[in-house]
C-alpha atoms as a PDB file:
ATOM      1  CA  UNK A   1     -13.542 -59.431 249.264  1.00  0.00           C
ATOM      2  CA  UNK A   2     -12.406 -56.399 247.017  1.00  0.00           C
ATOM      3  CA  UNK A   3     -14.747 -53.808 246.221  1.00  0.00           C
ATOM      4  CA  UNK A   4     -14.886 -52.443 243.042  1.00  0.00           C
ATOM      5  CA  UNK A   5     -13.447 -48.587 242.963  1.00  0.00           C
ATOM      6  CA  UNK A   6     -16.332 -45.813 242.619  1.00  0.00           C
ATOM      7  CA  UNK A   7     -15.590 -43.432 240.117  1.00  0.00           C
ATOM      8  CA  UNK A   8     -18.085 -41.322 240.934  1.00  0.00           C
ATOM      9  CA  UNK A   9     -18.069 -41.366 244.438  1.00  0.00           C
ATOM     10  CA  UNK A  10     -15.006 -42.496 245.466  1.00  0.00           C
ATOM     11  CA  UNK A  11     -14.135 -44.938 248.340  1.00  0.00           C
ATOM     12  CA  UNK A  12     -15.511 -42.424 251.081  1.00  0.00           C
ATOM     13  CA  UNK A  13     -18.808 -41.660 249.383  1.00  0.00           C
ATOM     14  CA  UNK A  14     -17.753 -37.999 248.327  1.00  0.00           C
ATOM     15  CA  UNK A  15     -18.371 -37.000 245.070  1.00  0.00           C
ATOM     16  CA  UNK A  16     -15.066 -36.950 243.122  1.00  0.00           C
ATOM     17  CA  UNK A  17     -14.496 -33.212 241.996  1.00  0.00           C
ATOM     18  CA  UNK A  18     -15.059 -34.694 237.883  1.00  0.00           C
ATOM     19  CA  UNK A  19     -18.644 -35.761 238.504  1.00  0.00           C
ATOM     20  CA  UNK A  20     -19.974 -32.597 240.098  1.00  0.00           C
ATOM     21  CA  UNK A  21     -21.342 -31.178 236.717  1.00  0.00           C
ATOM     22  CA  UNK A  22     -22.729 -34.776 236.384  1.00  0.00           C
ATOM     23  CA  UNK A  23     -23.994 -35.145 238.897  1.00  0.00           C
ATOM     24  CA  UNK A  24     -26.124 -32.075 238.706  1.00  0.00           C
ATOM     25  CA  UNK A  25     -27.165 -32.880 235.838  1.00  0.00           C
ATOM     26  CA  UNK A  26     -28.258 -36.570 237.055  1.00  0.00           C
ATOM     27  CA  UNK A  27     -30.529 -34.552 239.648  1.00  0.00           C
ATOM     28  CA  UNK A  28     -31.930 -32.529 236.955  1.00  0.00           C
ATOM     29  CA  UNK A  29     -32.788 -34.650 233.877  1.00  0.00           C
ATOM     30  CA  UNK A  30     -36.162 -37.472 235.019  1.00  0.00           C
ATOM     31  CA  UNK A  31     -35.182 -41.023 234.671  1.00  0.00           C
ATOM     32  CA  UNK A  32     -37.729 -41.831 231.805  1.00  0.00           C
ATOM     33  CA  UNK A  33     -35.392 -38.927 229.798  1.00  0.00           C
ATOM     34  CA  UNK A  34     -32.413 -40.819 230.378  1.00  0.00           C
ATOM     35  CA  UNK A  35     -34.290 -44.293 229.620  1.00  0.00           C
ATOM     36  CA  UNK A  36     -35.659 -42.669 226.488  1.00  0.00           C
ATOM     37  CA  UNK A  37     -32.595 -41.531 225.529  1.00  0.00           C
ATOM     38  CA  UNK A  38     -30.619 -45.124 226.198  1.00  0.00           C
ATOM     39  CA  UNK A  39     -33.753 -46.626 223.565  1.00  0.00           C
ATOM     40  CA  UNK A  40     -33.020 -43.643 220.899  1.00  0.00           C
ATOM     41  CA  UNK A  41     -29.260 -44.401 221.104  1.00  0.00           C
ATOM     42  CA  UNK A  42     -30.292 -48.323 220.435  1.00  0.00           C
ATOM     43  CA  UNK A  43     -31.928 -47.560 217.634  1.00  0.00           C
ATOM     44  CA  UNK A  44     -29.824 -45.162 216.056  1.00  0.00           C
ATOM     45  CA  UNK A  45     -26.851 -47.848 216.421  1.00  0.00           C
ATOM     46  CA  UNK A  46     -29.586 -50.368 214.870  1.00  0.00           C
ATOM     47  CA  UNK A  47     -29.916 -47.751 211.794  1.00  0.00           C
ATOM     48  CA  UNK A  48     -26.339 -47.449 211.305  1.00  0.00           C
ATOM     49  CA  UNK A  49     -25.107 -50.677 211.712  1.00  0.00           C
ATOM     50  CA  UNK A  50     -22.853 -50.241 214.851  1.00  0.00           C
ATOM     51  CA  UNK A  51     -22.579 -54.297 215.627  1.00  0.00           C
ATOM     52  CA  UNK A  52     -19.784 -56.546 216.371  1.00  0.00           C
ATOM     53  CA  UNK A  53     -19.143 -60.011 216.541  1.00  0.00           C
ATOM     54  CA  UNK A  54     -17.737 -62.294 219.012  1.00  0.00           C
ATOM     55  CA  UNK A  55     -14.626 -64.701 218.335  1.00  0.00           C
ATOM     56  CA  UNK A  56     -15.105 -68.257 219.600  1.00  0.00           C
ATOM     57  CA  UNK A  57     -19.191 -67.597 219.724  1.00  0.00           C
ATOM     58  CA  UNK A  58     -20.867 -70.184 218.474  1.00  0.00           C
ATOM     59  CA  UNK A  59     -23.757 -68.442 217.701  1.00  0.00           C
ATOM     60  CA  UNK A  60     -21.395 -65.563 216.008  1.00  0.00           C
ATOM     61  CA  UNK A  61     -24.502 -63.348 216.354  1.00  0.00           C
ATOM     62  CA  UNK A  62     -24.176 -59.933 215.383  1.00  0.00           C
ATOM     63  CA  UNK A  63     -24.479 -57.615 218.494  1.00  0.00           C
ATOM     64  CA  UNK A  64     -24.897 -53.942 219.100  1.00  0.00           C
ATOM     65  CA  UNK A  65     -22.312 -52.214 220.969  1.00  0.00           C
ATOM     66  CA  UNK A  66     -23.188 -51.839 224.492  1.00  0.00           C
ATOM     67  CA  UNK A  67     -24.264 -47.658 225.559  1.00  0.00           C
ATOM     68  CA  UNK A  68     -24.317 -46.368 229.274  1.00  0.00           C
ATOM     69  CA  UNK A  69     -25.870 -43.370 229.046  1.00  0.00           C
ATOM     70  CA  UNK A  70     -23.966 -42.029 232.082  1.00  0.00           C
ATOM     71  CA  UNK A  71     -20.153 -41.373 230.595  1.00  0.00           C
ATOM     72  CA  UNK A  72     -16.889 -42.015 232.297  1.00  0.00           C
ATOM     73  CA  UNK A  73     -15.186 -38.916 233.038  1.00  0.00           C
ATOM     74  CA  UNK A  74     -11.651 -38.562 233.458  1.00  0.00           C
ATOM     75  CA  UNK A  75     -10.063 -35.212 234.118  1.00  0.00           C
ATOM     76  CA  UNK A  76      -7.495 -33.355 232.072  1.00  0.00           C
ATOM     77  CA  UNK A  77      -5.043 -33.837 234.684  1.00  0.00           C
ATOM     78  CA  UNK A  78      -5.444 -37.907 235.201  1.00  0.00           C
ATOM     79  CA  UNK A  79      -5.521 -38.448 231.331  1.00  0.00           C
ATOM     80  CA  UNK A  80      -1.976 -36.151 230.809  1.00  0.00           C
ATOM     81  CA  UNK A  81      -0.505 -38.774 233.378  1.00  0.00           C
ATOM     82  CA  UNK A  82      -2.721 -42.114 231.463  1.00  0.00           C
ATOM     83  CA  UNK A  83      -1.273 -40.875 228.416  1.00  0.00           C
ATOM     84  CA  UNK A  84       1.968 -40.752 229.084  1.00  0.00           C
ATOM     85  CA  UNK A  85       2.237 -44.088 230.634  1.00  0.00           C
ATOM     86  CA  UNK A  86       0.419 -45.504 227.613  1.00  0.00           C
ATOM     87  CA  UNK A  87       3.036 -43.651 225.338  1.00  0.00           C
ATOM     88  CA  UNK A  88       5.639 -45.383 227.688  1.00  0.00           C
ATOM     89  CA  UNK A  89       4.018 -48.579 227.530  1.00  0.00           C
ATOM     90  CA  UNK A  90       4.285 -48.900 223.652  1.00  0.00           C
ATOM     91  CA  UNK A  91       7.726 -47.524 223.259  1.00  0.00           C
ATOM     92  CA  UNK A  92       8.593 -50.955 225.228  1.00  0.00           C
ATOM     93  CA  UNK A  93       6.712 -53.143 223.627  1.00  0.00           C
ATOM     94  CA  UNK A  94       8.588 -51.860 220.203  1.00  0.00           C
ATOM     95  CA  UNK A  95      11.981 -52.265 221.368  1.00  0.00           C
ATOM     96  CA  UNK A  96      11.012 -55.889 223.395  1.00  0.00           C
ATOM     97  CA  UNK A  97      10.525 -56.708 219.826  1.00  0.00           C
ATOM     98  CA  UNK A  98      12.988 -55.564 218.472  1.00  0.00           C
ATOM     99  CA  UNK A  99      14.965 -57.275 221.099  1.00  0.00           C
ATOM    100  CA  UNK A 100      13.551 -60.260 220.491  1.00  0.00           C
ATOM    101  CA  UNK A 101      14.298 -60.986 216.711  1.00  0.00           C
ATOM    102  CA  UNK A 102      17.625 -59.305 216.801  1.00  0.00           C
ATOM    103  CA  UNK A 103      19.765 -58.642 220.443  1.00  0.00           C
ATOM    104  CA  UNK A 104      17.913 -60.904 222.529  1.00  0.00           C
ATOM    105  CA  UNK A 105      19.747 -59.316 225.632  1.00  0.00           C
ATOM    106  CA  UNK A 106      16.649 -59.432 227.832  1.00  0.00           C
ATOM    107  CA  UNK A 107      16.579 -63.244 227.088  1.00  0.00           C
ATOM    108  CA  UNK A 108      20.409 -63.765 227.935  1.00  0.00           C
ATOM    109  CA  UNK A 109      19.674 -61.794 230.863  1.00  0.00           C
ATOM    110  CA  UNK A 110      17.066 -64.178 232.469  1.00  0.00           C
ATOM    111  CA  UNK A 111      14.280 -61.297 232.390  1.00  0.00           C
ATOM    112  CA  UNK A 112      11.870 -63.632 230.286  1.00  0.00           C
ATOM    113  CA  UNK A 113      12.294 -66.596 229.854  1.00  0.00           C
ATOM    114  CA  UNK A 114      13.842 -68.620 226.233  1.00  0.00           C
ATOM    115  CA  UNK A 115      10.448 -71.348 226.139  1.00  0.00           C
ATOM    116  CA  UNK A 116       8.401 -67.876 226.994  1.00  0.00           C
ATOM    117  CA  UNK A 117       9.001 -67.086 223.669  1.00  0.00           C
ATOM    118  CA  UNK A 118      10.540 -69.496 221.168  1.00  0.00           C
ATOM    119  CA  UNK A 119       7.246 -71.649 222.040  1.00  0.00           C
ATOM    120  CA  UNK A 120       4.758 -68.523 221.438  1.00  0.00           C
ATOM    121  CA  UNK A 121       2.514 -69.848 218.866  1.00  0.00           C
ATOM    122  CA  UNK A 122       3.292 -66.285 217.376  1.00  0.00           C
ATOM    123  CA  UNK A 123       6.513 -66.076 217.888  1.00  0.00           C
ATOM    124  CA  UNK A 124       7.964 -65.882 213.994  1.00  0.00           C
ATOM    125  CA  UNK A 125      11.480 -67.317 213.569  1.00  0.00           C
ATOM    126  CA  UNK A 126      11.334 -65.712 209.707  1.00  0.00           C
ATOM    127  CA  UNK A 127      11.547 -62.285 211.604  1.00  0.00           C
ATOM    128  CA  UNK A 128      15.195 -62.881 212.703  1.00  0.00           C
ATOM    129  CA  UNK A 129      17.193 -60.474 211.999  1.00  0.00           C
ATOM    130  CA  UNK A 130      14.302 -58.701 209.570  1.00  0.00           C
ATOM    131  CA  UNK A 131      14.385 -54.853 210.819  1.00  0.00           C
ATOM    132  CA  UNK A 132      11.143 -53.184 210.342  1.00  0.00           C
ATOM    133  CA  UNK A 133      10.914 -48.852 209.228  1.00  0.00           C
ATOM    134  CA  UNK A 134      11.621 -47.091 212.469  1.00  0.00           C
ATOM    135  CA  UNK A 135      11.901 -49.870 214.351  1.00  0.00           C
ATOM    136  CA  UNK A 136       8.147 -49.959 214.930  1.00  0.00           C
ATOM    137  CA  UNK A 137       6.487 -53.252 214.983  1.00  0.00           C
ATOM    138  CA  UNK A 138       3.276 -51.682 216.931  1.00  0.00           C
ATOM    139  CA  UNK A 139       1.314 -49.476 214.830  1.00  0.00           C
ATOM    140  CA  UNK A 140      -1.737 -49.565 216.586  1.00  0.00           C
ATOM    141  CA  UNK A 141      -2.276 -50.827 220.464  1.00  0.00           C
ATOM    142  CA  UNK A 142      -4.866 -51.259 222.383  1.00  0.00           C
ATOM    143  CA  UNK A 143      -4.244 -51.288 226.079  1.00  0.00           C
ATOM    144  CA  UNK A 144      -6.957 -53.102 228.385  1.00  0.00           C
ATOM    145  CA  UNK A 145      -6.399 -51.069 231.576  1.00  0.00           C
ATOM    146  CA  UNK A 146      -8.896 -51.192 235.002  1.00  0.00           C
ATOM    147  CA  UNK A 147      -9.025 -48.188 237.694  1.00  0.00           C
ATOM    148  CA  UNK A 148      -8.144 -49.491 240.950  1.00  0.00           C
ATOM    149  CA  UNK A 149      -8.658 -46.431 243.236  1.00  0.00           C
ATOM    150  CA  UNK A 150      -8.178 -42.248 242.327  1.00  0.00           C
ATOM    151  CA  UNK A 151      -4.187 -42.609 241.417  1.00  0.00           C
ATOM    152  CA  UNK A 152      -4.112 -46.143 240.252  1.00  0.00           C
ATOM    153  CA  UNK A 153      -4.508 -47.884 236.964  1.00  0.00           C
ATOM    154  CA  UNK A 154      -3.305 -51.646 236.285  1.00  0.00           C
ATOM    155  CA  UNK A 155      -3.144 -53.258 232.370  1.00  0.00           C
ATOM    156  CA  UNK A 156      -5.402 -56.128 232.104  1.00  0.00           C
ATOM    157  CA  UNK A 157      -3.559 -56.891 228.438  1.00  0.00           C
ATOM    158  CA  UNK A 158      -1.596 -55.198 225.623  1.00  0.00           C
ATOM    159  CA  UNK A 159      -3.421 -56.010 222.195  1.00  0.00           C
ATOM    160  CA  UNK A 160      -0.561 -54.898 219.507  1.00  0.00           C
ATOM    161  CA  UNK A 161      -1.820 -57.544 216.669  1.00  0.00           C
ATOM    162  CA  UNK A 162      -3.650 -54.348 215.185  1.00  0.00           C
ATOM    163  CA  UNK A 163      -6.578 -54.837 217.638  1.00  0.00           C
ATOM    164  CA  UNK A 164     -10.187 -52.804 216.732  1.00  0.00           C
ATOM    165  CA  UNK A 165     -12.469 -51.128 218.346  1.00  0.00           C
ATOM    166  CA  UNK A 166     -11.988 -47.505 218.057  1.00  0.00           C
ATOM    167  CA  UNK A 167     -14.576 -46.701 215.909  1.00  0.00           C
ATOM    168  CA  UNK A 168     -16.935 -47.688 218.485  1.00  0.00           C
ATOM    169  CA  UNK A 169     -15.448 -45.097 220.590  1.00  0.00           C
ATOM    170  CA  UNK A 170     -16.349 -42.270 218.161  1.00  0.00           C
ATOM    171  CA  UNK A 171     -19.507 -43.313 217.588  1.00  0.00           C
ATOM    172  CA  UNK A 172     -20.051 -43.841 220.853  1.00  0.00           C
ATOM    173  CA  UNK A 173     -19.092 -39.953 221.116  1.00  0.00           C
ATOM    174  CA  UNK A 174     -21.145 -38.569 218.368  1.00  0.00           C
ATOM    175  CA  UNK A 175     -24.296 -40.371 219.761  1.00  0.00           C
ATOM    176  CA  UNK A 176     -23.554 -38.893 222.898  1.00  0.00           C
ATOM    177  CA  UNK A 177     -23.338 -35.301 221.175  1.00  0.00           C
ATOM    178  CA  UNK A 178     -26.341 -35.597 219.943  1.00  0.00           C
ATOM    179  CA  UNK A 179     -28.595 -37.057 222.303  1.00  0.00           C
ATOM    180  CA  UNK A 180     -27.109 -34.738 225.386  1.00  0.00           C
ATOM    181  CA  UNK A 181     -26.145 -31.524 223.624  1.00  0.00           C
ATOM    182  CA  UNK A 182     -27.124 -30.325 227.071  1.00  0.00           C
ATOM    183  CA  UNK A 183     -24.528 -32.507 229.239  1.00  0.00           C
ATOM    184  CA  UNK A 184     -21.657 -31.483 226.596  1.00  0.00           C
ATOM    185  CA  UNK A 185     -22.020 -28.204 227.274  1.00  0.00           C
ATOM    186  CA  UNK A 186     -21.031 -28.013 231.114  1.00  0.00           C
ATOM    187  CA  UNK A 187     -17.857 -30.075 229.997  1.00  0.00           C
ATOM    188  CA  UNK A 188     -14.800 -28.891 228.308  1.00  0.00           C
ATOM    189  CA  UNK A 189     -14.919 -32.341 226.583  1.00  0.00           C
ATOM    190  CA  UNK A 190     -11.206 -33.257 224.345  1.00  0.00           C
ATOM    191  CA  UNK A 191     -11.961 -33.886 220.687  1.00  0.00           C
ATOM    192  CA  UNK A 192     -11.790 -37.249 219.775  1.00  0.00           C
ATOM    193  CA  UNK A 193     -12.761 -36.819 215.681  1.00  0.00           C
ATOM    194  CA  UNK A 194      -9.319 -36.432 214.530  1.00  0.00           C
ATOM    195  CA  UNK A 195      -8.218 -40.355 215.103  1.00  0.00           C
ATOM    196  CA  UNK A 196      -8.641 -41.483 211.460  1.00  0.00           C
ATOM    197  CA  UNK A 197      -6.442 -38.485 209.853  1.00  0.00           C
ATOM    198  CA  UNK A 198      -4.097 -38.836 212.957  1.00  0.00           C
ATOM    199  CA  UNK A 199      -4.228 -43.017 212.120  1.00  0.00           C
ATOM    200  CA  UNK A 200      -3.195 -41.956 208.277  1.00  0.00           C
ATOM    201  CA  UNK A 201      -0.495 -40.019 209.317  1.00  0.00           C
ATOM    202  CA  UNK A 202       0.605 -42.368 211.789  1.00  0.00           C
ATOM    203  CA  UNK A 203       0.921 -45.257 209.278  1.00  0.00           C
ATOM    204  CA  UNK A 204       2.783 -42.268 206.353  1.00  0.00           C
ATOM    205  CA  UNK A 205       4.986 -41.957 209.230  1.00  0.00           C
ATOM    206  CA  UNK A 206       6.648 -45.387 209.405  1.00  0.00           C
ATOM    207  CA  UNK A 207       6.923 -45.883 205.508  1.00  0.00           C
ATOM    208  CA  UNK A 208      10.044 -47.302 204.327  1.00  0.00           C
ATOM    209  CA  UNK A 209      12.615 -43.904 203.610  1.00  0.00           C
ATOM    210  CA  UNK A 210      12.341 -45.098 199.883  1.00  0.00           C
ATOM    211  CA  UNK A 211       8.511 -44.568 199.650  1.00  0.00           C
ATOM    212  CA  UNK A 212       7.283 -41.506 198.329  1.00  0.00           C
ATOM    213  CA  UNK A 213       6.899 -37.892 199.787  1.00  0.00           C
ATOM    214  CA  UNK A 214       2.788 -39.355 200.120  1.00  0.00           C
ATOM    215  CA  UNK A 215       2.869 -42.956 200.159  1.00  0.00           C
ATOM    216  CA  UNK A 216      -0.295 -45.137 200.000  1.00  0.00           C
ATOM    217  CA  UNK A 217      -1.992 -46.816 202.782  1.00  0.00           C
ATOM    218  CA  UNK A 218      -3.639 -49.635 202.437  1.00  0.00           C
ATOM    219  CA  UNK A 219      -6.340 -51.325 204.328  1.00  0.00           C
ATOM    220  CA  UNK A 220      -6.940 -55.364 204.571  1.00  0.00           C
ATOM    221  CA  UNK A 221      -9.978 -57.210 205.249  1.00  0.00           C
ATOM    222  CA  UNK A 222     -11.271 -60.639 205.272  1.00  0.00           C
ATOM    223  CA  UNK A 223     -14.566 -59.386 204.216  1.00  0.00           C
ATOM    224  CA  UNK A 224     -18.467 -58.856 206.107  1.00  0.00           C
ATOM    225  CA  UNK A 225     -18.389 -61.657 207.750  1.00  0.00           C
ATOM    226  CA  UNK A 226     -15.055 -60.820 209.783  1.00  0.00           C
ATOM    227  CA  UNK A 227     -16.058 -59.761 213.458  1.00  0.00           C
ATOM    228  CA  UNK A 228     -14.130 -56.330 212.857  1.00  0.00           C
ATOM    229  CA  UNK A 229     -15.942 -55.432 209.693  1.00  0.00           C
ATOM    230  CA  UNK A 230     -17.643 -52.660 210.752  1.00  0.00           C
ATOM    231  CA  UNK A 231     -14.178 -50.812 211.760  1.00  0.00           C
ATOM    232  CA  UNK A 232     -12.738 -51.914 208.543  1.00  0.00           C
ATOM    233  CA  UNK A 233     -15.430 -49.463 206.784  1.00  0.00           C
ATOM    234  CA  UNK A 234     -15.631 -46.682 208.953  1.00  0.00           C
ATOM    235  CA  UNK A 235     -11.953 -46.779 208.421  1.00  0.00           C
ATOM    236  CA  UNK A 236     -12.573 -45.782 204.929  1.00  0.00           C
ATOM    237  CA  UNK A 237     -15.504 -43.694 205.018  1.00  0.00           C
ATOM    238  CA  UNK A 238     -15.530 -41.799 208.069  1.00  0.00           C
ATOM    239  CA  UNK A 239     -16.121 -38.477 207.842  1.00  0.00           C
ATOM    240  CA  UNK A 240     -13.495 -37.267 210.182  1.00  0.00           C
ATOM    241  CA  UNK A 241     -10.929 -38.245 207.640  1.00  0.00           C
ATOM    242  CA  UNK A 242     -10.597 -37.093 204.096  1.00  0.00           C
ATOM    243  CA  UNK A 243      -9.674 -40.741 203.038  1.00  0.00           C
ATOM    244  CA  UNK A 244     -10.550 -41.830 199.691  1.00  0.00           C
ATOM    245  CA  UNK A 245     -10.870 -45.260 198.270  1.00  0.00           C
ATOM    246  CA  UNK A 246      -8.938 -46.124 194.985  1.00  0.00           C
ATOM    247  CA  UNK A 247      -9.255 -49.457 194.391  1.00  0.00           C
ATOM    248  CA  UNK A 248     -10.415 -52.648 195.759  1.00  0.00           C
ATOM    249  CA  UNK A 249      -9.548 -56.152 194.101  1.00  0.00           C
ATOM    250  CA  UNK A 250     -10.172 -59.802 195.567  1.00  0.00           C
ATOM    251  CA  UNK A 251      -7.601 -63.021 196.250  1.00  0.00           C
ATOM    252  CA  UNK A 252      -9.291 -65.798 198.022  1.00  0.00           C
ATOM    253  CA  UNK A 253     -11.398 -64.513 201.185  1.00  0.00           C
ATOM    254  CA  UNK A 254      -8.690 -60.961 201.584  1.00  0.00           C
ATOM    255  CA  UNK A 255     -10.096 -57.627 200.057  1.00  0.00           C
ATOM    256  CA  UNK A 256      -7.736 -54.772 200.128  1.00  0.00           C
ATOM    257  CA  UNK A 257      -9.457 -51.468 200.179  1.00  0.00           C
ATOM    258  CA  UNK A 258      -6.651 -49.602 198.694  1.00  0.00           C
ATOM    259  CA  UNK A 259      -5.721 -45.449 199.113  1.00  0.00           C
ATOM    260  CA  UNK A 260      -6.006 -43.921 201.701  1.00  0.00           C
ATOM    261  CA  UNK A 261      -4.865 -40.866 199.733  1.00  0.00           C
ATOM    262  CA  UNK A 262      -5.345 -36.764 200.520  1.00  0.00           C
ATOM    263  CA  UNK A 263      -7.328 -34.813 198.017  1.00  0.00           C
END
């Protein structure tokens, strides 16, 4: 039977070179801190409102997102290689679509097969032929990846149908900042606060070449109820991002939080 890979430790029990500050601090810090800590991080995501909802749950229960107070730590060195296969990783899924509803060379070349995709329940025959800005039919992706030893990672799934869940991330972060000030400081940690103005810029960055020098962005959502609510918002009012919202107007169950503009 497989055994899960030890991040920490590693396969041979060492202590992988990126936990050593951790670690140290692990030895340092009691474990009723840390189990205070985890209940003070609960209850500030209770306060603010950091829940999610499950698709397919009966119950459709509002959760809380779930908080290990002992982080993941990747080194600069293994995230320049992650990235890059990530950036890799979307390039192809834009041009397998853009294969797909125009070429269709990797179908005529038996790579995937025709039922593979002409049966997709997704698949949409009104694309055919339709060419998108830039050739970009991902704007946002969400890669699913597990660690299977020090070198290794494998992709669980590609979620390209604008998936959510960022938001958690940097909230995630700026609980972390502020209930171990301490642990931060040992780590040259990479900033993670930019994503919203870096999303903005991403989405000005595909607009058709007729749109304007700052064209709007706008931002659809079924509503509270949807299970990706909470990212809708922070979308909008994050404070990372200088976003501002300049109108909002109703048609059936779809509001459309419209701007994001600079100013």
């Amino acid at each position: 039977m497989a055994v899960a890979f030890d991040e920490m430790n590693g396969p041979g029990g060492d202590l992988r070179p990126a936990y050593q500050e951790l670690s140290r601090w692990l030895k340092e810090t009691p474990p009723d801190v840390l189990e205070y800590r985890r209940q003070e991080a609960e209850l500030l995501f209770r306060r603010i409102g950091i829940t999610f909802a499950v698709y397919g749950d009966a119950e459709a229960q509002e959760r809380l997102i779930p908080f290990d107070v002992i982080p993941r730590i990747m080194s600069g060195k293994e995230w320049t290689i992650l990235e890059k296969g990530l950036k890799q990783r979307v390039r192809a899924l834009n041009m397998f679509l853009r294969d797909v509803y125009h070429g269709r060379d990797i179908l005529r070349a038996n790579i995937v097969p025709d039922d593979l995709i002409f049966q997709n329940p997704v698949f949409r025959p009104e694309m055919n032929g339709q060419s998108v800005p830039h050739d970009v039919y991902v704007h946002i992706a969400g890669i699913d990846i597990v660690r299977v030893d020090a070198d290794n990672f494998i992709v669980l799934e590609d979620n390209a149908r604008t998936p959510s869940g960022v938001s958690y991330m940097l909230e995630n972060r700026e609980i972390m900042m502020r209930l171990f000030p301490d642990l931060f400081a040992r780590h040259r940690v990479a900033p993670v606060e930019r994503y919203p103005d870096e999303l903005l810029s991403a989405l000005r960055s595909v607009a058709p070449l007729s749109a304007s020098a700052e064209p709007t962005v706008a931002l659809m959502t079924p509503g509270v109820y949807n299970s990706a609510y909470y990212e809708h918002s922070f979308s909008l009012t994050s404070s990372a991002s200088n976003w501002s919202r300049a109108a909002t107007s109703s048609s059936r169950t779809t509001r459309c939080s419209c701007g994001p503009r600079k100013g």
